[in-house]
N, C-alpha and C. Protein backbone atom coordinates (compact mmCIF):
# COMPACT_ATOMS: atom_id res chain seq x y z
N UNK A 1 257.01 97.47 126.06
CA UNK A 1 255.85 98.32 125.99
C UNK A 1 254.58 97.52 126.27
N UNK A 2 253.90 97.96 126.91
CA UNK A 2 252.02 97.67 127.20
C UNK A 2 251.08 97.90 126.08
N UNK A 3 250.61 97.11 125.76
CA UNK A 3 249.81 97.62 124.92
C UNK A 3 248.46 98.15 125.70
N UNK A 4 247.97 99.39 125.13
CA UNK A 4 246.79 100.53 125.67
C UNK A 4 245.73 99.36 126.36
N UNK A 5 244.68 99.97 126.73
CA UNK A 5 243.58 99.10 127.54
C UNK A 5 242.27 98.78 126.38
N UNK A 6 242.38 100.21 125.53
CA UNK A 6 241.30 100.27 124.73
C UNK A 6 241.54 99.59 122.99
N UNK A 7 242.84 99.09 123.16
CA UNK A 7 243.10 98.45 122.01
C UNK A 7 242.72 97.22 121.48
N UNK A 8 242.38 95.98 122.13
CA UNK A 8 241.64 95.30 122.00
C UNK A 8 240.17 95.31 122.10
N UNK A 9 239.43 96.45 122.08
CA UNK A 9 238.18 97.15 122.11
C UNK A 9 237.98 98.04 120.55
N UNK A 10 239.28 98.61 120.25
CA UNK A 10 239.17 99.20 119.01
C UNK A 10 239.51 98.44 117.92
N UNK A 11 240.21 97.14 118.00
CA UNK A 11 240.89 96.22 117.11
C UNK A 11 239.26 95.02 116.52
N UNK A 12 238.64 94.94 117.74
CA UNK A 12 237.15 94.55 117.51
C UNK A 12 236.42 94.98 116.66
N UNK A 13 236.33 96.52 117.26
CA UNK A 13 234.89 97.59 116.50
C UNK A 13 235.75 97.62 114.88
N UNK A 14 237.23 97.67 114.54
CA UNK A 14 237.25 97.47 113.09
C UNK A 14 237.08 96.28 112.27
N UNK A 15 237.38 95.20 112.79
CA UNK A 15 236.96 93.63 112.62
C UNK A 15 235.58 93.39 112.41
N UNK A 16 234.75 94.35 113.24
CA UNK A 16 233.02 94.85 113.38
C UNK A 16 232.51 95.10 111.97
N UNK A 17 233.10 96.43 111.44
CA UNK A 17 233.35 97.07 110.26
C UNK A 17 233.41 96.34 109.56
N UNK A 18 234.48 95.69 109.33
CA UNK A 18 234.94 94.70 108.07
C UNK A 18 233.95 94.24 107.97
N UNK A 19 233.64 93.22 108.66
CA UNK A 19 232.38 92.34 108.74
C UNK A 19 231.19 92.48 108.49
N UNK A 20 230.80 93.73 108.42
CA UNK A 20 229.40 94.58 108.32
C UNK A 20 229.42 94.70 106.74
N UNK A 21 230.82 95.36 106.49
CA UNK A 21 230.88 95.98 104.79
C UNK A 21 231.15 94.70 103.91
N UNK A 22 231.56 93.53 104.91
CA UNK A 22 231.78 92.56 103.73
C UNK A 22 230.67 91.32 103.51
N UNK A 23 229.58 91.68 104.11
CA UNK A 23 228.22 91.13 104.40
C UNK A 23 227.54 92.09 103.72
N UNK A 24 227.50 93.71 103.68
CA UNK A 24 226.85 94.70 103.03
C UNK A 24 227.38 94.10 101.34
N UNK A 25 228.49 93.84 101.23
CA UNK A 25 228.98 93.67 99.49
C UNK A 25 228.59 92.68 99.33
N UNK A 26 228.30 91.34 100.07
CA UNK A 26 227.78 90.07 99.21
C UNK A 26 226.48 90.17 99.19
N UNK A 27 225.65 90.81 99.54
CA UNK A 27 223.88 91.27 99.94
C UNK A 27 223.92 91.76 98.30
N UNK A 28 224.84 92.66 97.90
CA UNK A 28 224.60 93.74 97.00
C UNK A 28 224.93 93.04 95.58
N UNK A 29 225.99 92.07 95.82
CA UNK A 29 226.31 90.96 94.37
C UNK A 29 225.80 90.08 93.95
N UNK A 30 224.90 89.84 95.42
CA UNK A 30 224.10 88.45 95.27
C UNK A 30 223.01 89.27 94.40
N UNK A 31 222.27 90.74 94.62
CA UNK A 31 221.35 91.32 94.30
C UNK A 31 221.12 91.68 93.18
N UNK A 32 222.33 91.59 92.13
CA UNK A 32 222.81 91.98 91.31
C UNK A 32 222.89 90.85 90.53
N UNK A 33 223.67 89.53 90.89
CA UNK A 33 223.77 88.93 90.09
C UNK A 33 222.28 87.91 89.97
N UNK A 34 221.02 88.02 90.93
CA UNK A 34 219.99 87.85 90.90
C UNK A 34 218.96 88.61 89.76
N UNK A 35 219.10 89.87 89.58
CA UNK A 35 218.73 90.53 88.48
C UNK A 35 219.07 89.92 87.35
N UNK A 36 219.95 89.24 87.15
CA UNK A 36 220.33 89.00 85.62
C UNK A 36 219.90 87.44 85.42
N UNK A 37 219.11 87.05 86.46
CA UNK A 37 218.16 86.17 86.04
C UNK A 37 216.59 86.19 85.32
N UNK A 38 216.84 87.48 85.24
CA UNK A 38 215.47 87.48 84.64
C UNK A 38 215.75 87.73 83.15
N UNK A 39 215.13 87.19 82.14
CA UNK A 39 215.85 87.42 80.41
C UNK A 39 215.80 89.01 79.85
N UNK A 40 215.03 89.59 80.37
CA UNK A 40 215.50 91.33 79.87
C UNK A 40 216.77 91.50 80.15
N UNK A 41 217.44 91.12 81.57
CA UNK A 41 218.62 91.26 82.25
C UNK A 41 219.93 90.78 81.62
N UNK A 42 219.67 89.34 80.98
CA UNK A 42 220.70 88.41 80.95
C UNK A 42 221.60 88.71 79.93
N UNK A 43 222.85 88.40 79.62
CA UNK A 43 223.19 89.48 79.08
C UNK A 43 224.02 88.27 77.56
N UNK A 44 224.08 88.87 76.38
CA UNK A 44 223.99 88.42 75.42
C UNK A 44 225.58 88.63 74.80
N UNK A 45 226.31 87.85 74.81
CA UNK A 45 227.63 87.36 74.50
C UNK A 45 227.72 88.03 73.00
N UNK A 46 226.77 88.29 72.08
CA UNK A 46 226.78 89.04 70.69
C UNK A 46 227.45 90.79 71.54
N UNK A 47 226.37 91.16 72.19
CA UNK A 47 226.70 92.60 72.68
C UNK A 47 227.83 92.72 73.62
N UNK A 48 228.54 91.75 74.00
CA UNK A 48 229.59 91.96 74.71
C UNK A 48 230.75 91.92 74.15
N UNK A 49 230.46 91.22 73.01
CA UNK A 49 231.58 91.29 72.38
C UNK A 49 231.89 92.49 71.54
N UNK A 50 230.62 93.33 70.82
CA UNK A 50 230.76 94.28 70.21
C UNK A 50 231.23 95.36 71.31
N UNK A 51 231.11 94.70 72.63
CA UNK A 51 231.52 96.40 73.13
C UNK A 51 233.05 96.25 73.30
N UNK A 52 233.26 95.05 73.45
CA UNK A 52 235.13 94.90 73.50
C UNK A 52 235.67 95.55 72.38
N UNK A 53 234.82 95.59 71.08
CA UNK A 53 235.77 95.59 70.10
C UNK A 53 235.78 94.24 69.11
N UNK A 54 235.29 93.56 69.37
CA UNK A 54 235.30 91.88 67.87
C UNK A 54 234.45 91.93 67.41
């Protein structure tokens, strides 16, 4: 079998994708975990533990 003409054209544009959304998610963690540099943000090991449950 041949593989199609437009398949290495469509195998790109999803590789494209990936690449976009996995550059969009580290933008958004970095953004996030930047917020919790500021001390209103930061988050206090007493209250985390009460929310587990100890």
């Amino acid at each position: 079998m041949t593989p199609k003409p437009s398949a290495p054209s469509s195998a790109r544009r999803h590789r494209g994708w990936r690449a976009a959304g996995a550059l969009a998610l580290a933008a958004v963690l970095g953004l996030a975990f930047w917020g919790y540099r500021s001390p209103e943000m930061q988050i206090h090991w007493e209250n985390l533990a009460a929310l587990c449950g100890f």
